[in-house]
Structures are given as C-alpha cells and as structure tokens.
Protein backbone atom coordinates (compact mmCIF):
# COMPACT_ATOMS: atom_id res chain seq x y z
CA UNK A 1 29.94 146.73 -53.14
CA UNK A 2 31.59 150.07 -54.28
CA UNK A 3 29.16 152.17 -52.68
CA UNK A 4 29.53 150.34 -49.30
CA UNK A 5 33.45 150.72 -49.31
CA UNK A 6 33.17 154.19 -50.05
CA UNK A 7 30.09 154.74 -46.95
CA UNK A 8 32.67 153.05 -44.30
CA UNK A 9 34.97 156.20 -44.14
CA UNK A 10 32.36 159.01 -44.34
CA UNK A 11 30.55 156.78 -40.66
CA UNK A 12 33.63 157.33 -38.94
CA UNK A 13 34.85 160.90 -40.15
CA UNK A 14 31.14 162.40 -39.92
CA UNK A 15 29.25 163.39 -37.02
CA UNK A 16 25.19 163.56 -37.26
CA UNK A 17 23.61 166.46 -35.07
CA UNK A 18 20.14 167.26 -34.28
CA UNK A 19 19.59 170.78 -35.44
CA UNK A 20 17.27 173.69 -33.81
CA UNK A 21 16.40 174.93 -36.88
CA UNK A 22 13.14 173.48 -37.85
CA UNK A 23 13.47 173.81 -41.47
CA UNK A 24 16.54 171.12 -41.20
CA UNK A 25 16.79 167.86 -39.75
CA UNK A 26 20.35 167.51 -39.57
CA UNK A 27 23.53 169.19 -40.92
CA UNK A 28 26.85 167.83 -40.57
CA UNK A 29 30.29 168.81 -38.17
CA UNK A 30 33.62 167.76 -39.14
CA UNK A 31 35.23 165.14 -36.16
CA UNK A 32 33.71 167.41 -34.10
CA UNK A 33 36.06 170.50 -34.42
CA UNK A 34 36.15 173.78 -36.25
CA UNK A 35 39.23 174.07 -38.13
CA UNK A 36 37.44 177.47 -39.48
CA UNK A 37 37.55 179.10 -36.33
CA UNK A 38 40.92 181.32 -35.47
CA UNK A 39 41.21 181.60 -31.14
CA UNK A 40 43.34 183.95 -29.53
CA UNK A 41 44.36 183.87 -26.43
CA UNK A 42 44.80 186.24 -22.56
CA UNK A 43 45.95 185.14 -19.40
CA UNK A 44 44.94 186.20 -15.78
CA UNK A 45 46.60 187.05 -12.59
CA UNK A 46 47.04 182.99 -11.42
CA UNK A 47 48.86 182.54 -15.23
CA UNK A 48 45.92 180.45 -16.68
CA UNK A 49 45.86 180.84 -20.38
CA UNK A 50 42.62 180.97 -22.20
CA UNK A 51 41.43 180.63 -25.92
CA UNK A 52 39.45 183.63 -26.97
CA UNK A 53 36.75 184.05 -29.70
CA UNK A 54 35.52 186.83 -32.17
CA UNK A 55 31.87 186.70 -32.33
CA UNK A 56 30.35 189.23 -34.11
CA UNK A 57 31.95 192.63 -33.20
CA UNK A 58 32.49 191.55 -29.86
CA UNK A 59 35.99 189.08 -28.28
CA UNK A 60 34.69 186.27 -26.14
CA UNK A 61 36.48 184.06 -23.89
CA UNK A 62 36.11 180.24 -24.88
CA UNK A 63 36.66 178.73 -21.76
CA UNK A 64 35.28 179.49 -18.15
CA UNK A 65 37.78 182.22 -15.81
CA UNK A 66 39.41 179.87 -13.66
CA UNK A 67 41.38 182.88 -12.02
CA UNK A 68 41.28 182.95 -7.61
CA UNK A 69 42.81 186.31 -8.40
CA UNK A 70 41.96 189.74 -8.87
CA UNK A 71 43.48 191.94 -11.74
CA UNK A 72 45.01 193.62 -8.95
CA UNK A 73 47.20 190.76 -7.81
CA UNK A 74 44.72 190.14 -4.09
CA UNK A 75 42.88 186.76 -3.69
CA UNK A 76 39.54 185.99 -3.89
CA UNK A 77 38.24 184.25 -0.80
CA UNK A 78 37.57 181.15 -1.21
CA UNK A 79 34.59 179.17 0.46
CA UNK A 80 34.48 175.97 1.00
CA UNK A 81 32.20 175.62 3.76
CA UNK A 82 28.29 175.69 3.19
CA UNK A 83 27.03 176.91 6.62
CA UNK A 84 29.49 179.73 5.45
CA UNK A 85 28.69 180.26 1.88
CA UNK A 86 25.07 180.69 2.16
CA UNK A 87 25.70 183.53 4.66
CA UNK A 88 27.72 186.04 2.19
CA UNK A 89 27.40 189.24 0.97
CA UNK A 90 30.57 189.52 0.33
CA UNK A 91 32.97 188.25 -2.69
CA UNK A 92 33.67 184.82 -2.93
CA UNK A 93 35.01 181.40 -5.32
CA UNK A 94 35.02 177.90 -5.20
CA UNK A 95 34.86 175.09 -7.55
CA UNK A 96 32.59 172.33 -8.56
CA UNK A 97 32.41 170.03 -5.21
CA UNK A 98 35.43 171.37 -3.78
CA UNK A 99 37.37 169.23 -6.72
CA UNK A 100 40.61 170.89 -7.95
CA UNK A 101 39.97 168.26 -11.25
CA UNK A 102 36.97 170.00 -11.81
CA UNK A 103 38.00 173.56 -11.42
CA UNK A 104 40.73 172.94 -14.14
CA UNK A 105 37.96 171.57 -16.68
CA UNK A 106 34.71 173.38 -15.65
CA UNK A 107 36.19 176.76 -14.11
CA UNK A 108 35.61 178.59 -10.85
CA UNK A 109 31.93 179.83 -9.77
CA UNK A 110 31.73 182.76 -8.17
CA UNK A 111 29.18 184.73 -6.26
CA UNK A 112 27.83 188.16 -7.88
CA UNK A 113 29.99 190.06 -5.08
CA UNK A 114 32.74 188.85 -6.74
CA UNK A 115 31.61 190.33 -10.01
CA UNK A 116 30.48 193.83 -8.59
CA UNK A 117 34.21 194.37 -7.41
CA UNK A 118 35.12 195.18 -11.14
CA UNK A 119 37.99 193.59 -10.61
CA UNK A 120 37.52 189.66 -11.65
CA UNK A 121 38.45 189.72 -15.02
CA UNK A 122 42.06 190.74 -16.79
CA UNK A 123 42.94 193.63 -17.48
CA UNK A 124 41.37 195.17 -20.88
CA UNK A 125 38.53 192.63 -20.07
CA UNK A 126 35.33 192.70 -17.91
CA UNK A 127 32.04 190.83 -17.02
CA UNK A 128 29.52 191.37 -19.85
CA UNK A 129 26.62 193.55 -18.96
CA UNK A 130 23.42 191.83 -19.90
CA UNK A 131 22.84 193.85 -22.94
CA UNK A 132 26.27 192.44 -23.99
CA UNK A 133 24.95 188.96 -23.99
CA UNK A 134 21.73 190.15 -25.73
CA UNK A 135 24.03 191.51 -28.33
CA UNK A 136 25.25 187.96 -28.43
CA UNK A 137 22.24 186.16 -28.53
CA UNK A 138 20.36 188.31 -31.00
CA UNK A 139 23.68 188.14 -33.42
CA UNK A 140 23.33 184.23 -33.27
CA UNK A 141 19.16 184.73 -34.46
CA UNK A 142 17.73 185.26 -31.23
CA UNK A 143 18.03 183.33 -27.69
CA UNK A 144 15.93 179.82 -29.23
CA UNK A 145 18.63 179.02 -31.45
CA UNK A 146 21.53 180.77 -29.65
CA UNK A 147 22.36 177.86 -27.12
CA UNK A 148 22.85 175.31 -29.55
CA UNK A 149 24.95 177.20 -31.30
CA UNK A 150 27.37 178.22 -27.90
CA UNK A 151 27.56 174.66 -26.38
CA UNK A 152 30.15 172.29 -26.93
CA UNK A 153 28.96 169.54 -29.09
CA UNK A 154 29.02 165.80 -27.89
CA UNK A 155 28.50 164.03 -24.27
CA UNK A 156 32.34 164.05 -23.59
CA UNK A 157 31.07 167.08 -20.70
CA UNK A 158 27.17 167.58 -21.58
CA UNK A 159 24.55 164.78 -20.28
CA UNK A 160 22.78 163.34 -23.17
CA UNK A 161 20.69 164.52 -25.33
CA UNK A 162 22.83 167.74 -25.87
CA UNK A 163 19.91 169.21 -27.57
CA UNK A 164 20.87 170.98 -30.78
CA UNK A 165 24.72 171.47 -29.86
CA UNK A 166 26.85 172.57 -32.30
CA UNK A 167 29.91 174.92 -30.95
CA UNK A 168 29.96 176.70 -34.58
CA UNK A 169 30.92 179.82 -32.96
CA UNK A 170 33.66 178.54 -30.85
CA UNK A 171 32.36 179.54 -27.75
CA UNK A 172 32.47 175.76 -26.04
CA UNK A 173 29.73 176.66 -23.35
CA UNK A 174 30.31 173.84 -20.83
CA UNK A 175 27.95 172.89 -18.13
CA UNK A 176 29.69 173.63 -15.01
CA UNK A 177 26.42 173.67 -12.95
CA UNK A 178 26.04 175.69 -10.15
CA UNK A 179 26.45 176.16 -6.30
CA UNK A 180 23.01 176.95 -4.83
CA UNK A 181 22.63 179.89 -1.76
CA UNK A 182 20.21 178.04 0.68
CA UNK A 183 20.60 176.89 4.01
CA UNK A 184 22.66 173.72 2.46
CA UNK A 185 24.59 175.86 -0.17
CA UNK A 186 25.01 172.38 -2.15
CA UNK A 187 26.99 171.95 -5.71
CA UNK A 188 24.03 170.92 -8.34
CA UNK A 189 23.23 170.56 -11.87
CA UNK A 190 26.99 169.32 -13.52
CA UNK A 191 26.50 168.18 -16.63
CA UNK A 192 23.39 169.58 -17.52
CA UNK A 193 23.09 172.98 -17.00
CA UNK A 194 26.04 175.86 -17.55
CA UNK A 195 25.09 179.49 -16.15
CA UNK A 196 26.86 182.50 -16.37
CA UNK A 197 26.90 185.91 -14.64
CA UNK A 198 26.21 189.31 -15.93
CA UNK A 199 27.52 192.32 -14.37
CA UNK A 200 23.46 193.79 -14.31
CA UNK A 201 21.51 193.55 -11.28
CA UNK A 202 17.93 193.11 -12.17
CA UNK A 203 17.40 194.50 -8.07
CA UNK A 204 19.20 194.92 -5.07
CA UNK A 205 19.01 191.66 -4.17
CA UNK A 206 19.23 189.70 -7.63
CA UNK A 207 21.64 189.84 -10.44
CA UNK A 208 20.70 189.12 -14.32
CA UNK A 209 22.62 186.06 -15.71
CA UNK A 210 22.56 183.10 -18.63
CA UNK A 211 21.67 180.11 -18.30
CA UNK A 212 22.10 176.99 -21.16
CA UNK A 213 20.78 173.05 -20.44
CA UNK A 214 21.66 170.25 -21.73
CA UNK A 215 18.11 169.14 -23.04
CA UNK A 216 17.42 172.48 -25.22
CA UNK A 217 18.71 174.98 -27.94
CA UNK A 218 18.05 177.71 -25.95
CA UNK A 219 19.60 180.19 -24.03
CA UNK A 220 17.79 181.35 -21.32
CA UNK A 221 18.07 185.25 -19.56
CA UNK A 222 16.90 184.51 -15.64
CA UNK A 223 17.73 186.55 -12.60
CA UNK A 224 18.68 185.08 -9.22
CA UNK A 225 19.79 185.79 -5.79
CA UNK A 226 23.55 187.34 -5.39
CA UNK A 227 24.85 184.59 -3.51
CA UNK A 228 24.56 181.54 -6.04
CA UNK A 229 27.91 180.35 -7.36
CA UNK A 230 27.98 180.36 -11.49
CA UNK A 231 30.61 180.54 -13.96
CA UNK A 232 31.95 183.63 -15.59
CA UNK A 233 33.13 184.33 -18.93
CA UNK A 234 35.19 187.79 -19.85
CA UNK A 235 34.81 189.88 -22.72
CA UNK A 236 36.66 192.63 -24.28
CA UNK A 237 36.78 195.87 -23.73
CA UNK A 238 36.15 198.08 -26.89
C-alpha cells in the first residue's frame, strides 16, 4: 500500500517519451518543460517578441518570425489569393489558411523571394544558410536524431505519434505546414509537418530548406521550388 501511494504522484508529474536513440526505450521530461534552458529574447519591425535559444555556438530563435515587415520598416506583400500566389517570383507572406489565430501560434510562411531580399529578419539576425543548419544538425548527433530533439514535445500542436519529440534544446519546432506553389497554391500538411527555409539555393529555380514530421526523429535537408510558402526561423549574426 506504501508503494502505491508513493507511484500516484510520480503518474501525474512524469511524462513517458519514446526515444530515437535505439540503445534506450524511454527517458523521462519533467511536466513537459525545461526549467534548464535560459531564452532570451529580440523583437522585429511589427513589435513581436520572440524567445531565443543558444544551441551550440550558434543563437536560435524558438518560435517561428511572425514579422509582415522588413528590417527596413516596408511591408511584405501579402497574398492571399491562390490564382495569385502560384504566379510569383516575387516576395511574398501569408499565414496558415488565411487565419490570423494561426499566424499568432504557427508564424508567417513566406516564399524564398522573401528570403533572398536579405531583409526578413531583425537586425543583427538573418536566414541561416544551409551549412548553418548542418552545423545544427550535426551538433545534435547528426540529422536521424536531430528532429526529435528540435520538436516540441506532446500533441497540444503535433498530430500523434510525435515520433521521438523531446524539445531538450529549446528550439520548440512546430508544425506549421506549408503553402504549396501549384496551380491551386493550397495550405497543407498542419500538424504534421514543420519546414523551414534556408537562405541557399540548391539552383536557380529551387532553394535548400528543413523539413521535420510528425511521425519521425528526423530532420530532413530537401530542396523545392521558390514559390512554396514555409516558415522561417532567424539566427544570429556572429
């Protein structure tokens, strides 16, 4: 009976997650937060304020940009219209679905344009190259294990099974899907799949980026056409 009383408080303060790491079958997160981890913060032209993360040698953002600003002050286009978003080769935002609720949680996507202008991120900040994120990746043991490890844990924003998810970097990689650049230029994948932009083209007509799912540990390094709408996160300048 002692035993049992003393079980009842570790169930409810302890959260079980599925590890990558084949050598372990589970290790254990604290209610789901890391009171280890010290953020800072920056802020961008539209006055959003955003947690920021030292991983590594290099300063992350934590959240998605959110910013329909430049650093210069001038506004991004913003597209709402498919017929007119699947035509661009030129910058442009928009949000998940056209949902202000779901720009404020998931972020803004952009197109690549966007990116190229050098100007999308604060001041003493910029879109990583995609050696940056290698850096990342290969400081976390490689891009099999590194996904896991970025993703927000739990299924409060991530479909089940949230393969492997354990934040303990800080990052809180979200899955703010994407907005795709054929001839119906719909909003997809929310919920199970967050991608991010690189600053690299792999060609003229494709750009590097990452891309994290909801079913594995992995990060994945894929190239796509300029015009598809994904998330951004900053880093900092050295």
């Amino acid at each position: 009976m002692k035993n049992r009383i003393w079980l009842y408080p570790l169930i409810t303060v302890f959260i079980l997650i599925f590890s990558c790491n084949k050598e372990k079958d589970v290790f254990i997160v604290y209610m789901n937060i890391n009171p280890w981890i010290e953020y800072g913060s920056m802020t961008d032209k539209d006055g959003n304020t955003y947690k920021t993360i030292l991983i590594g040698t290099q300063t992350w953002m934590a959240e998605n940009l959110k910013t329909t600003k430049y650093n210069d002050g001038t506004s991004i286009p913003r597209v709402t219209d498919t017929t007119s978003w699947s035509n661009l080769s030129t910058p442009a935002c928009c949000w998940q679905n056209n949902d202000p609720a779901r720009k404020v949680t998931y972020g803004v996507l952009y197109n690549w344009y966007t990116v190229n202008t050098g100007k999308l991120c604060p001041t003493g900040w910029h879109v990583p190259t995609d050696a940056q994120w290698t850096t990342l990746t290969t400081y976390l043991g490689g891009e099999s294990l590194a996904g896991g490890k970025l993703k927000e844990s739990g299924f409060k924003h991530w479909n089940s099974p949230n393969t492997g998810a354990t934040n303990e970097t800080g990052f809180s990689a979200l899955p703010g899907g994407d907005r795709l650049n054929g001839p119906d230029a719909f909003f997809d994948n929310l919920g199970e799949m967050g991608c991010w932009y690189t600053s690299s083209q792999a060609s003229s007509e494709v750009a590097w980026y990452r891309e994290i799912l909801y079913n594995a540990c992995t990060i994945y390094r894929s190239n796509n056409l300029k015009g598809y709408g994904y998330s951004v996160r900053c880093i900092k300048d050295n």
